[in-house]
PDB file of N, CA and C in Angstrom:
ATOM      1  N   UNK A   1       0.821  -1.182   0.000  1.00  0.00           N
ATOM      2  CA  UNK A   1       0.000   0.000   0.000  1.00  0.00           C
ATOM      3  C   UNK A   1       0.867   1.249   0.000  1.00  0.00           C
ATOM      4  N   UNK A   2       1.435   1.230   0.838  1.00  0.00           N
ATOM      5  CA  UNK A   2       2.897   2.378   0.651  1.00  0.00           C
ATOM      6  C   UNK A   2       3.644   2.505  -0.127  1.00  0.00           C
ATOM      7  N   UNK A   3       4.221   1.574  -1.143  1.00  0.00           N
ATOM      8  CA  UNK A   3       4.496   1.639  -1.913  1.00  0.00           C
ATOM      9  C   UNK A   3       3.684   2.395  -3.470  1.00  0.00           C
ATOM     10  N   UNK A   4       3.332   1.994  -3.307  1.00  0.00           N
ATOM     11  CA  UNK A   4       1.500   2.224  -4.433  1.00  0.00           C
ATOM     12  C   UNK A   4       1.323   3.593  -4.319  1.00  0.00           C
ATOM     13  N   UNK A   5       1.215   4.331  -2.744  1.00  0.00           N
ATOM     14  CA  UNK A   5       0.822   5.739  -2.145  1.00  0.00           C
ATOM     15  C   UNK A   5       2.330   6.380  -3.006  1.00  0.00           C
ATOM     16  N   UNK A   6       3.361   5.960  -2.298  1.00  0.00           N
ATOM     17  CA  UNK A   6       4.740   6.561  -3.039  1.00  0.00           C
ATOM     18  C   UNK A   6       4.591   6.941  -4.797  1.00  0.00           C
ATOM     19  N   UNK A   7       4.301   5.757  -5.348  1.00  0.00           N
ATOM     20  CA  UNK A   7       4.705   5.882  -6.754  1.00  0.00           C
ATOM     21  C   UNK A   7       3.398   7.023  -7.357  1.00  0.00           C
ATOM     22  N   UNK A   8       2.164   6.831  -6.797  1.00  0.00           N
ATOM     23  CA  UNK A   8       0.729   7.753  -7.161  1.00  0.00           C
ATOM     24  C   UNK A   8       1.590   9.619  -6.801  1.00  0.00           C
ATOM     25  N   UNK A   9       2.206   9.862  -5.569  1.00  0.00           N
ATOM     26  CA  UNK A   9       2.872  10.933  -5.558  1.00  0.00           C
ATOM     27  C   UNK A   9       4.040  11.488  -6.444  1.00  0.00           C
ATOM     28  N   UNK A  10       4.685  10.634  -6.706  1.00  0.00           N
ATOM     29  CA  UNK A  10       5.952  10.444  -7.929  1.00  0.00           C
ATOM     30  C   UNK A  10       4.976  11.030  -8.711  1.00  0.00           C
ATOM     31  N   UNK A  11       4.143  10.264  -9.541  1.00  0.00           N
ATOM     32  CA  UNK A  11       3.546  10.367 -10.981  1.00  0.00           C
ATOM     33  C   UNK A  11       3.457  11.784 -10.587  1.00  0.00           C
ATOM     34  N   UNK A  12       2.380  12.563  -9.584  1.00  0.00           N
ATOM     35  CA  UNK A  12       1.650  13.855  -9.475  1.00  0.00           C
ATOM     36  C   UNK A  12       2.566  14.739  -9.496  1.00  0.00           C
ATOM     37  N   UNK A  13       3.920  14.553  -8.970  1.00  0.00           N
ATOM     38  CA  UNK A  13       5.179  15.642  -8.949  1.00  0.00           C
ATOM     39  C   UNK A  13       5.774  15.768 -10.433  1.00  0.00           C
ATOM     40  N   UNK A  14       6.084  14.650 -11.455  1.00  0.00           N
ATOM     41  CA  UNK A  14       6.041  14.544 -12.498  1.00  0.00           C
ATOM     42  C   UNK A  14       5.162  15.940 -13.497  1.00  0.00           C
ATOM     43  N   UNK A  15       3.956  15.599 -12.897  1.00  0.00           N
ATOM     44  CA  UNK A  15       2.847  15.935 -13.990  1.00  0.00           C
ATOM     45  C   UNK A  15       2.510  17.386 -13.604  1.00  0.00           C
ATOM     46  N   UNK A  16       3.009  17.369 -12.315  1.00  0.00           N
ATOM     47  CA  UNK A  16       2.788  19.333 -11.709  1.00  0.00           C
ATOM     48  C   UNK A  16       3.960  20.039 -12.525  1.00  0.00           C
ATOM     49  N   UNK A  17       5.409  19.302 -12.806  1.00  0.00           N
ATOM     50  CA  UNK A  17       6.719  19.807 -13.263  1.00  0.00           C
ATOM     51  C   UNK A  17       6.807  20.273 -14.432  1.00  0.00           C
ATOM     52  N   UNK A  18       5.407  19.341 -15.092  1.00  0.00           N
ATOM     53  CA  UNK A  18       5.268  19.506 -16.293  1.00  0.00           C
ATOM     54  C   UNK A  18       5.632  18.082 -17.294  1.00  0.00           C
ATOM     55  N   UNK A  19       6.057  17.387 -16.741  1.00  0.00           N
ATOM     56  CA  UNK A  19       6.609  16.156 -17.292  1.00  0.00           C
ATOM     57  C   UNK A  19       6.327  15.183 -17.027  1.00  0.00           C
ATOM     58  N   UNK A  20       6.211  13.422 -18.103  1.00  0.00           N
ATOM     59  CA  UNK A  20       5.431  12.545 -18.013  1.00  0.00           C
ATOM     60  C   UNK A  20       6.997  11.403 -17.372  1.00  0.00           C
ATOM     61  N   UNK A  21       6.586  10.778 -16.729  1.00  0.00           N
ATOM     62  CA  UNK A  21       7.539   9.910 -16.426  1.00  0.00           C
ATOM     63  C   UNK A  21       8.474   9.400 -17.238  1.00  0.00           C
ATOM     64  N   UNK A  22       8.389   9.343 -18.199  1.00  0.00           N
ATOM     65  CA  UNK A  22       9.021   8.969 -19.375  1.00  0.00           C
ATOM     66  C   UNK A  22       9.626  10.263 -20.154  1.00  0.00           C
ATOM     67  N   UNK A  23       9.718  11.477 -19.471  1.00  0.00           N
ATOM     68  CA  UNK A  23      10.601  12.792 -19.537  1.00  0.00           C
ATOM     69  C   UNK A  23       9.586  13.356 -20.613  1.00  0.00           C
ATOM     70  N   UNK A  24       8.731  12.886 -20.953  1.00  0.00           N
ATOM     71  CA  UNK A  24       8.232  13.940 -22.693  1.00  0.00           C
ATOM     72  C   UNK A  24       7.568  15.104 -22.017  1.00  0.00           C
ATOM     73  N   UNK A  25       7.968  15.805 -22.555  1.00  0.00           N
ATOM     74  CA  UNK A  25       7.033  17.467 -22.261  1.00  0.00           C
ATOM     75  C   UNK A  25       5.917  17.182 -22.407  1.00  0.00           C
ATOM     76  N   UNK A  26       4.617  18.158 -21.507  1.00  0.00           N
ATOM     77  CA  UNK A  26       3.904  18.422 -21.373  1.00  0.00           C
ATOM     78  C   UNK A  26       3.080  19.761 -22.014  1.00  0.00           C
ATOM     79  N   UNK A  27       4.298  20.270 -22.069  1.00  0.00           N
ATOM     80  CA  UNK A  27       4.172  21.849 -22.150  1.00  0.00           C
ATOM     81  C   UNK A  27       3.649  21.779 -23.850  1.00  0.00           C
ATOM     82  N   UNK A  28       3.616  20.795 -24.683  1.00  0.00           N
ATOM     83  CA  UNK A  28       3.554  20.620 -25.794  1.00  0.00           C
ATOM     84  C   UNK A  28       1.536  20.268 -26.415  1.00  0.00           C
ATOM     85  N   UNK A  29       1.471  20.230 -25.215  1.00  0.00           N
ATOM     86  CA  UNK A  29       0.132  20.017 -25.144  1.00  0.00           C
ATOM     87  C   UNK A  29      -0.555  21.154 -24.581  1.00  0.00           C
ATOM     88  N   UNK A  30      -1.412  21.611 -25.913  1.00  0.00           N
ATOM     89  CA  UNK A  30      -2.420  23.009 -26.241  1.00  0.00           C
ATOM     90  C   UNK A  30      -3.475  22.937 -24.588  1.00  0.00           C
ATOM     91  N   UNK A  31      -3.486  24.175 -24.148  1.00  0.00           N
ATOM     92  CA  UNK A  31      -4.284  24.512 -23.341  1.00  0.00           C
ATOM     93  C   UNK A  31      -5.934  23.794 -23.571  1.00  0.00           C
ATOM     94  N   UNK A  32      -6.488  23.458 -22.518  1.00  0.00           N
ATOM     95  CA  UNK A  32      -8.162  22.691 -22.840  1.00  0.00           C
ATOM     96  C   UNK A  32      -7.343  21.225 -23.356  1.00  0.00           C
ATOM     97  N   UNK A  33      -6.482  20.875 -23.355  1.00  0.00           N
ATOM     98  CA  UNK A  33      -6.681  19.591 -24.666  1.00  0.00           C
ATOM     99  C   UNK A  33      -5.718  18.157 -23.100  1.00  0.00           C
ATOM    100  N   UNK A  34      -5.495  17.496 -23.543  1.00  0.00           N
ATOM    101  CA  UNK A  34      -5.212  16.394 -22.636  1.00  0.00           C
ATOM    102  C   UNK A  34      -4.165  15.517 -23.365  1.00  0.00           C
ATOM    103  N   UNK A  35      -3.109  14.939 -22.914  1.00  0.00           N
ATOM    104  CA  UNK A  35      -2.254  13.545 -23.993  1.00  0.00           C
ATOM    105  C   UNK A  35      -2.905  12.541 -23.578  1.00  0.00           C
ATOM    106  N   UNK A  36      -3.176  11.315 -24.406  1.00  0.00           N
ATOM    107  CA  UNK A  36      -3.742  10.314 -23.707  1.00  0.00           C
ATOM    108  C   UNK A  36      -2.903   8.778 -24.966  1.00  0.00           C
ATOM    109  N   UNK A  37      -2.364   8.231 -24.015  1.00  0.00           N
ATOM    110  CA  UNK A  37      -1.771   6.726 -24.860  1.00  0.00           C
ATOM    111  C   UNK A  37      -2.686   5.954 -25.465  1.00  0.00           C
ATOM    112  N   UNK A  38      -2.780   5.335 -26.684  1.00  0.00           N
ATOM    113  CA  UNK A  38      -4.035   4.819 -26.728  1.00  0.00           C
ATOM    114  C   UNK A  38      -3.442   3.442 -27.715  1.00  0.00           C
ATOM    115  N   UNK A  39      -3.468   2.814 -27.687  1.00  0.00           N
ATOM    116  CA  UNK A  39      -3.258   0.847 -28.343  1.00  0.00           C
ATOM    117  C   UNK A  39      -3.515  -0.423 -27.186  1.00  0.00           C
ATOM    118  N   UNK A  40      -3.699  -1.535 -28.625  1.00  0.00           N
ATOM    119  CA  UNK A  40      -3.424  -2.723 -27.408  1.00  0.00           C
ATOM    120  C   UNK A  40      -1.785  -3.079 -27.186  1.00  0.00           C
ATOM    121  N   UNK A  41      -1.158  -3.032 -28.132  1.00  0.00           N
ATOM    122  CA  UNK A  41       0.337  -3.732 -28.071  1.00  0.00           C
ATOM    123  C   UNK A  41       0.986  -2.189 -27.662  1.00  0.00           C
ATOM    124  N   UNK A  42       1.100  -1.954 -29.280  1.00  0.00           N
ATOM    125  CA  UNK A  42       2.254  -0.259 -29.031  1.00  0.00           C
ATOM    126  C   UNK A  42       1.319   0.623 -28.787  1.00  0.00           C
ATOM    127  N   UNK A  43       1.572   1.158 -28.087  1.00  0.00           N
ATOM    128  CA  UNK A  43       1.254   3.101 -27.779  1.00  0.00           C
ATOM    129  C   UNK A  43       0.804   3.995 -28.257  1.00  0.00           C
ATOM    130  N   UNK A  44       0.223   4.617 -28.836  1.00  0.00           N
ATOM    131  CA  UNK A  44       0.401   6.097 -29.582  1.00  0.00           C
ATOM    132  C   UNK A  44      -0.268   7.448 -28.775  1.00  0.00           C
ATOM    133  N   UNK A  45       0.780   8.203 -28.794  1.00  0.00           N
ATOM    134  CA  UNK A  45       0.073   9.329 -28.289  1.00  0.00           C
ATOM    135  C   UNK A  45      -0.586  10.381 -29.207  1.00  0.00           C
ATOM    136  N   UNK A  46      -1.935  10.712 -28.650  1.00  0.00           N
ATOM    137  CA  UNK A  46      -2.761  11.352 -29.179  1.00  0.00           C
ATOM    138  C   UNK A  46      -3.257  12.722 -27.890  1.00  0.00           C
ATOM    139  N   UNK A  47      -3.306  13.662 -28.487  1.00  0.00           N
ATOM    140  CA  UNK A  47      -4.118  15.327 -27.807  1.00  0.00           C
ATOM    141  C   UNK A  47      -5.097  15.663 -28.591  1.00  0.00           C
ATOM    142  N   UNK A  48      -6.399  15.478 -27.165  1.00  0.00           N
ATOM    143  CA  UNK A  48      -7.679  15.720 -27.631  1.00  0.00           C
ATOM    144  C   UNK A  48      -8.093  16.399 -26.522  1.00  0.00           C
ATOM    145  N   UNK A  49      -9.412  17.129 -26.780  1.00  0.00           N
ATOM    146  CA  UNK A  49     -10.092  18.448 -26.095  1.00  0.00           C
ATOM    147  C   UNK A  49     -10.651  17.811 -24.971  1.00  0.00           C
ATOM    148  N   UNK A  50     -10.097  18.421 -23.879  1.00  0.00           N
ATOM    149  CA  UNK A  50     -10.829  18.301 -22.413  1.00  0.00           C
ATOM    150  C   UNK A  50     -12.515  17.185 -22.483  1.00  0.00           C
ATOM    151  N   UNK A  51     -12.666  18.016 -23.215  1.00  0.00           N
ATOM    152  CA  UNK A  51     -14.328  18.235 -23.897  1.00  0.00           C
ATOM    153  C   UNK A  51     -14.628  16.384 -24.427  1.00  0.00           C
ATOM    154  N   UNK A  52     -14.119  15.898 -24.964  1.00  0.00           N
ATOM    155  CA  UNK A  52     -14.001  14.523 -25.252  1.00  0.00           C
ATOM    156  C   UNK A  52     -14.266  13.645 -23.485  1.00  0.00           C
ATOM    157  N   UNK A  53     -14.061  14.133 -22.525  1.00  0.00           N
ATOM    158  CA  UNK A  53     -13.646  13.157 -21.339  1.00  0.00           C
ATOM    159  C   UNK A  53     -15.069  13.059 -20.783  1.00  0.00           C
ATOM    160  N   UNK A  54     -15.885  14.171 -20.919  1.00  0.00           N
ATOM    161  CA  UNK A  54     -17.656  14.065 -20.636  1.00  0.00           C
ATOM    162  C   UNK A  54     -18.283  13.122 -21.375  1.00  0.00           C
ATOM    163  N   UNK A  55     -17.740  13.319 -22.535  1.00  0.00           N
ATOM    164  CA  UNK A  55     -19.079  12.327 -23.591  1.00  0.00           C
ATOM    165  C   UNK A  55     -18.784  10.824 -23.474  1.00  0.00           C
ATOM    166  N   UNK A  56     -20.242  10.309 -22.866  1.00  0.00           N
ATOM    167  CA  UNK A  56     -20.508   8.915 -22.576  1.00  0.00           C
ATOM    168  C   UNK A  56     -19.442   7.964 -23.484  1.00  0.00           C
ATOM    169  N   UNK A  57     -19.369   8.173 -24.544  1.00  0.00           N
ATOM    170  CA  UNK A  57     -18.487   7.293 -25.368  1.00  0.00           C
ATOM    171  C   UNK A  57     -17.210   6.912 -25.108  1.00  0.00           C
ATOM    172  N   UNK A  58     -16.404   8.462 -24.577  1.00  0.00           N
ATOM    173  CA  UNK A  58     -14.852   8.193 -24.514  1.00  0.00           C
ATOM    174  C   UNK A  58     -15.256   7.594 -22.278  1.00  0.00           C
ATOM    175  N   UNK A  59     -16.354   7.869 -22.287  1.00  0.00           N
ATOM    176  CA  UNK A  59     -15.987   7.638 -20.381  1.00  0.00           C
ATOM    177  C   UNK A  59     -16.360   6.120 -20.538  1.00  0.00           C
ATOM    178  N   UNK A  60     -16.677   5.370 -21.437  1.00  0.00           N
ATOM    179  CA  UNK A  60     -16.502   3.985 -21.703  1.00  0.00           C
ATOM    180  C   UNK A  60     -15.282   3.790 -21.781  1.00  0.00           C
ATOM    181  N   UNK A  61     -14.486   4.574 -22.681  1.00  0.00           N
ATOM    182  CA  UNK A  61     -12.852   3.939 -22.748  1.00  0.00           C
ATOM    183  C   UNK A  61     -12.279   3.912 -21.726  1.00  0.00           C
ATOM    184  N   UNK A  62     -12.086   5.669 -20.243  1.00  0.00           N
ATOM    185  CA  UNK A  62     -12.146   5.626 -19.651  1.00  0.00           C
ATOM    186  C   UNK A  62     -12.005   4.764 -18.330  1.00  0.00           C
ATOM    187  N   UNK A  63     -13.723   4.326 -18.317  1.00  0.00           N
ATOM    188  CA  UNK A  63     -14.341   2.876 -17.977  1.00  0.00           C
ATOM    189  C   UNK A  63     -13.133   1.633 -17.711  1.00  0.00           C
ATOM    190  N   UNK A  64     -13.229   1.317 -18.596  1.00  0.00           N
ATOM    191  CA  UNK A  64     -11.891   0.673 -19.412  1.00  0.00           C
ATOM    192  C   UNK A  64     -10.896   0.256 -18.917  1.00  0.00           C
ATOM    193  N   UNK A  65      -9.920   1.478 -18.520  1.00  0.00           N
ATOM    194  CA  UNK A  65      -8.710   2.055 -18.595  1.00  0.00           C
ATOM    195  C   UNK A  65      -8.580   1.920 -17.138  1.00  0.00           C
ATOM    196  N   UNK A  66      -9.459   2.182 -16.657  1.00  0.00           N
ATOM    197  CA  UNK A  66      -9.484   2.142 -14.844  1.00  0.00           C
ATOM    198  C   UNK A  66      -9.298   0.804 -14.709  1.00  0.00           C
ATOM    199  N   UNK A  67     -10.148   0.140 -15.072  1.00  0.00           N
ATOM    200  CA  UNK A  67     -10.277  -1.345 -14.813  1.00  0.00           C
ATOM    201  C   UNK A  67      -8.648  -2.711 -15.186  1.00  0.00           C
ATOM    202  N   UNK A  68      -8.468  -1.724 -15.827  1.00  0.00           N
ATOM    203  CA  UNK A  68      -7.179  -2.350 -16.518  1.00  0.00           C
ATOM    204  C   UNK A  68      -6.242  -1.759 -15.884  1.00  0.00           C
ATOM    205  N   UNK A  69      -5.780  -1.112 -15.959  1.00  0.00           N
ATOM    206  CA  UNK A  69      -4.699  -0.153 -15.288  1.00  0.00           C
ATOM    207  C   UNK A  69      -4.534   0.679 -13.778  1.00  0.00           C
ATOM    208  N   UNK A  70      -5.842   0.747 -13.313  1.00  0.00           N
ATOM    209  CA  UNK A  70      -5.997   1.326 -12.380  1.00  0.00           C
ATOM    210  C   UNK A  70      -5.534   2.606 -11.718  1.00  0.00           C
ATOM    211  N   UNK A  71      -4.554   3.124 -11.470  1.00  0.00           N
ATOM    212  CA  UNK A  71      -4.084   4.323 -10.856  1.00  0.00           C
ATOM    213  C   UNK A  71      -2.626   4.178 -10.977  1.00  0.00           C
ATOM    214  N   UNK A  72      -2.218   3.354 -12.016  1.00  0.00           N
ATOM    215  CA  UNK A  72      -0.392   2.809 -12.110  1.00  0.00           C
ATOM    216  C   UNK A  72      -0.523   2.699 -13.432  1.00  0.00           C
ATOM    217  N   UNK A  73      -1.170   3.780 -14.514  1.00  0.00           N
ATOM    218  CA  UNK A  73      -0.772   3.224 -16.132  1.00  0.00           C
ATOM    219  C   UNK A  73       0.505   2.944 -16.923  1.00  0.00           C
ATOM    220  N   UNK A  74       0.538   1.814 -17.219  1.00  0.00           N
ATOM    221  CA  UNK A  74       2.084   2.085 -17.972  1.00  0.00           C
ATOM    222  C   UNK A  74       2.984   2.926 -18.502  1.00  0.00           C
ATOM    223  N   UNK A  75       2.024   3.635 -19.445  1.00  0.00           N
ATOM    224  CA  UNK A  75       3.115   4.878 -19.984  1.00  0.00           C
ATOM    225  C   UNK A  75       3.069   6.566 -19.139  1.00  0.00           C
ATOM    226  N   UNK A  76       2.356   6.451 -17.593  1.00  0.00           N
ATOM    227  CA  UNK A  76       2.723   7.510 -16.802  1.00  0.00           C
ATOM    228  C   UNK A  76       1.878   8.437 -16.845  1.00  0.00           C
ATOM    229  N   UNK A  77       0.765   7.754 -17.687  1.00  0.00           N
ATOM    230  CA  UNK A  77      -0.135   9.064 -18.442  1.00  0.00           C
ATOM    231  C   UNK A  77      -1.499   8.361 -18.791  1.00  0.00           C
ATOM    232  N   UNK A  78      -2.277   8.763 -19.265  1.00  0.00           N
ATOM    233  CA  UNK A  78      -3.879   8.205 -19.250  1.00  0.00           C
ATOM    234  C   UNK A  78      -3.719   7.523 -20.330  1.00  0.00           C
ATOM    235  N   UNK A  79      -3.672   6.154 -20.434  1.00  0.00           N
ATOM    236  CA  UNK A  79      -3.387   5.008 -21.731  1.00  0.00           C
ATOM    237  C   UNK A  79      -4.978   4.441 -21.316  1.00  0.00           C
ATOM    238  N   UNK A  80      -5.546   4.490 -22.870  1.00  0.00           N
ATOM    239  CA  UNK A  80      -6.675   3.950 -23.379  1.00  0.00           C
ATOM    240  C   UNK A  80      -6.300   2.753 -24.071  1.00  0.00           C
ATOM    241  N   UNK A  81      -7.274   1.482 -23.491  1.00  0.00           N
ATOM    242  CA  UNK A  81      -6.749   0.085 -24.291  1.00  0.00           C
ATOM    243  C   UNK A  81      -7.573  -0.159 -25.199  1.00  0.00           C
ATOM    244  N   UNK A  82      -7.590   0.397 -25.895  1.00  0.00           N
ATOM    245  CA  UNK A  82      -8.204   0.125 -27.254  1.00  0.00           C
ATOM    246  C   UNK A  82      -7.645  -0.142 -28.733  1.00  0.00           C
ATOM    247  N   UNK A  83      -8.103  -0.567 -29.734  1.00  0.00           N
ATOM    248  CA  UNK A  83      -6.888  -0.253 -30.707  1.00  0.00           C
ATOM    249  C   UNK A  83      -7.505   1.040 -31.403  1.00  0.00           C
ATOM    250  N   UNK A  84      -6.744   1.645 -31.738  1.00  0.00           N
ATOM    251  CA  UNK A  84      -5.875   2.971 -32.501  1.00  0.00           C
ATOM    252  C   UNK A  84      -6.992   3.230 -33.328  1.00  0.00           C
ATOM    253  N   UNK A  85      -7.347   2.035 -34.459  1.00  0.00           N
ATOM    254  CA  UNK A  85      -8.372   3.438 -35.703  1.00  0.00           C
ATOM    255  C   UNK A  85      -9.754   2.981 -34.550  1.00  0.00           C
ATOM    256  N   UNK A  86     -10.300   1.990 -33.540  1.00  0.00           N
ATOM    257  CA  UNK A  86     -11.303   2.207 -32.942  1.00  0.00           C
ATOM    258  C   UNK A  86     -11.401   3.595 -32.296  1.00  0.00           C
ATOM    259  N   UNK A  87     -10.167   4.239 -31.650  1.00  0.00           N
ATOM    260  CA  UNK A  87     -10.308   5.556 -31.164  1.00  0.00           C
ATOM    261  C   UNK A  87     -10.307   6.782 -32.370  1.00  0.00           C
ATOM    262  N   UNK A  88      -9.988   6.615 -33.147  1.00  0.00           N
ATOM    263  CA  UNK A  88      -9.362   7.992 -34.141  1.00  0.00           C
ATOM    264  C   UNK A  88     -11.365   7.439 -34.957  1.00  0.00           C
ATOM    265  N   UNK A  89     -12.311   6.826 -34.737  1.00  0.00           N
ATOM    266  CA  UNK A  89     -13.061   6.635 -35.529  1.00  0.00           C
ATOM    267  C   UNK A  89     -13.970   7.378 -33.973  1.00  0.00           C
ATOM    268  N   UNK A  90     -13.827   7.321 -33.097  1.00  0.00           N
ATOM    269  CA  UNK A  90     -14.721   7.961 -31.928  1.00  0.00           C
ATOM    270  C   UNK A  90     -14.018   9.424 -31.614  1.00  0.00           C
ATOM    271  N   UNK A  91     -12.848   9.397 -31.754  1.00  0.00           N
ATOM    272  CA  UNK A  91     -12.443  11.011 -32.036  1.00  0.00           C
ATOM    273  C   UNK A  91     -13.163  11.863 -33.197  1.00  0.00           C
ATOM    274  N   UNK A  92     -13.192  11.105 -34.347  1.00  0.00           N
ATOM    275  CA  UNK A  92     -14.003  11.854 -35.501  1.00  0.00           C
ATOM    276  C   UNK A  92     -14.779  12.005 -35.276  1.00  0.00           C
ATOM    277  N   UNK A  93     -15.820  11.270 -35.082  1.00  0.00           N
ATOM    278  CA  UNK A  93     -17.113  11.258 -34.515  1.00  0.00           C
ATOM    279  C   UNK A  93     -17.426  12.133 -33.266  1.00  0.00           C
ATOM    280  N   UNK A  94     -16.789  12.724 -32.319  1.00  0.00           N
ATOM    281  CA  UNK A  94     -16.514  13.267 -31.558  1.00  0.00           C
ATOM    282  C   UNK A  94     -16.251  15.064 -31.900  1.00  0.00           C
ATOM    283  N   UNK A  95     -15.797  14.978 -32.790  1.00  0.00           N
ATOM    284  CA  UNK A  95     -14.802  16.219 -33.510  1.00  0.00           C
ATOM    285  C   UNK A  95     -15.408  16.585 -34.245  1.00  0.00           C
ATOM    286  N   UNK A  96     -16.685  15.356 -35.163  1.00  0.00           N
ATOM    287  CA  UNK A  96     -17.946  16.644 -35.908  1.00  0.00           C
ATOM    288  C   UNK A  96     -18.902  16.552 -35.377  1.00  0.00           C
ATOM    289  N   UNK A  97     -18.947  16.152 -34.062  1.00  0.00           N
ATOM    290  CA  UNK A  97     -20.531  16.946 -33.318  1.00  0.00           C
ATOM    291  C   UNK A  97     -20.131  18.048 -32.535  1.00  0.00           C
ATOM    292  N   UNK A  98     -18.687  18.243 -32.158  1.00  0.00           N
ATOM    293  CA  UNK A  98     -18.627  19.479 -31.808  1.00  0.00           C
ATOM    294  C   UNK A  98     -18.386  20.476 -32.523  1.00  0.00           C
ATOM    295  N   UNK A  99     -18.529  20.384 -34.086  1.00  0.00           N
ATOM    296  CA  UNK A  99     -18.596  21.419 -34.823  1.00  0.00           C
ATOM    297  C   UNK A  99     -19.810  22.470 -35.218  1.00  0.00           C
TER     298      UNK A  99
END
């Protein structure tokens, strides 16, 4: 449990500094918008609008992501387990209803 408490504070000092455990800037990511990891095998990082994290659809991935990963995600940062064009097809979809 202490251990677990330790590493959850690590991550938050990280992410206040500006930086993801894995050193990548933060600062690179547009005001309102969020990085979020998203594959089953490899990774990809993707920045999408705050605004995406309300709508029922992505709080399924969300959903998800908790359940799998819990409060220790692998890449240090909010990783969605999904594969890649399933998200970039709910980002679109996402991206013209908020137009």
């Amino acid at each position: 449990m202490g251990i677990r408490l330790q590493s959850m504070i690590t991550s938050a000092k990280h992410v206040i500094k500006g930086k993801s455990l894995h050193g990548r800037d933060q600062l690179d990511v547009p005001k309102g918008h969020v990085a979020v990891y998203v594959g089953e095998m490899q990774k990809k990082r993707f920045v999408v609008p705050i605004s995406y994290l309300s709508h029922p659809s992505f709080r399924v991935l969300l959903n998800r992501a908790e359940e799998e990963f819990g409060f220790n995600p692998p890449m240090g940062g909010l990783t969605i387990p999904c594969r890649e064009d399933a998200f970039i097809k709910l980002a679109s979809r996402l991206q013209a209803g908020s137009s």
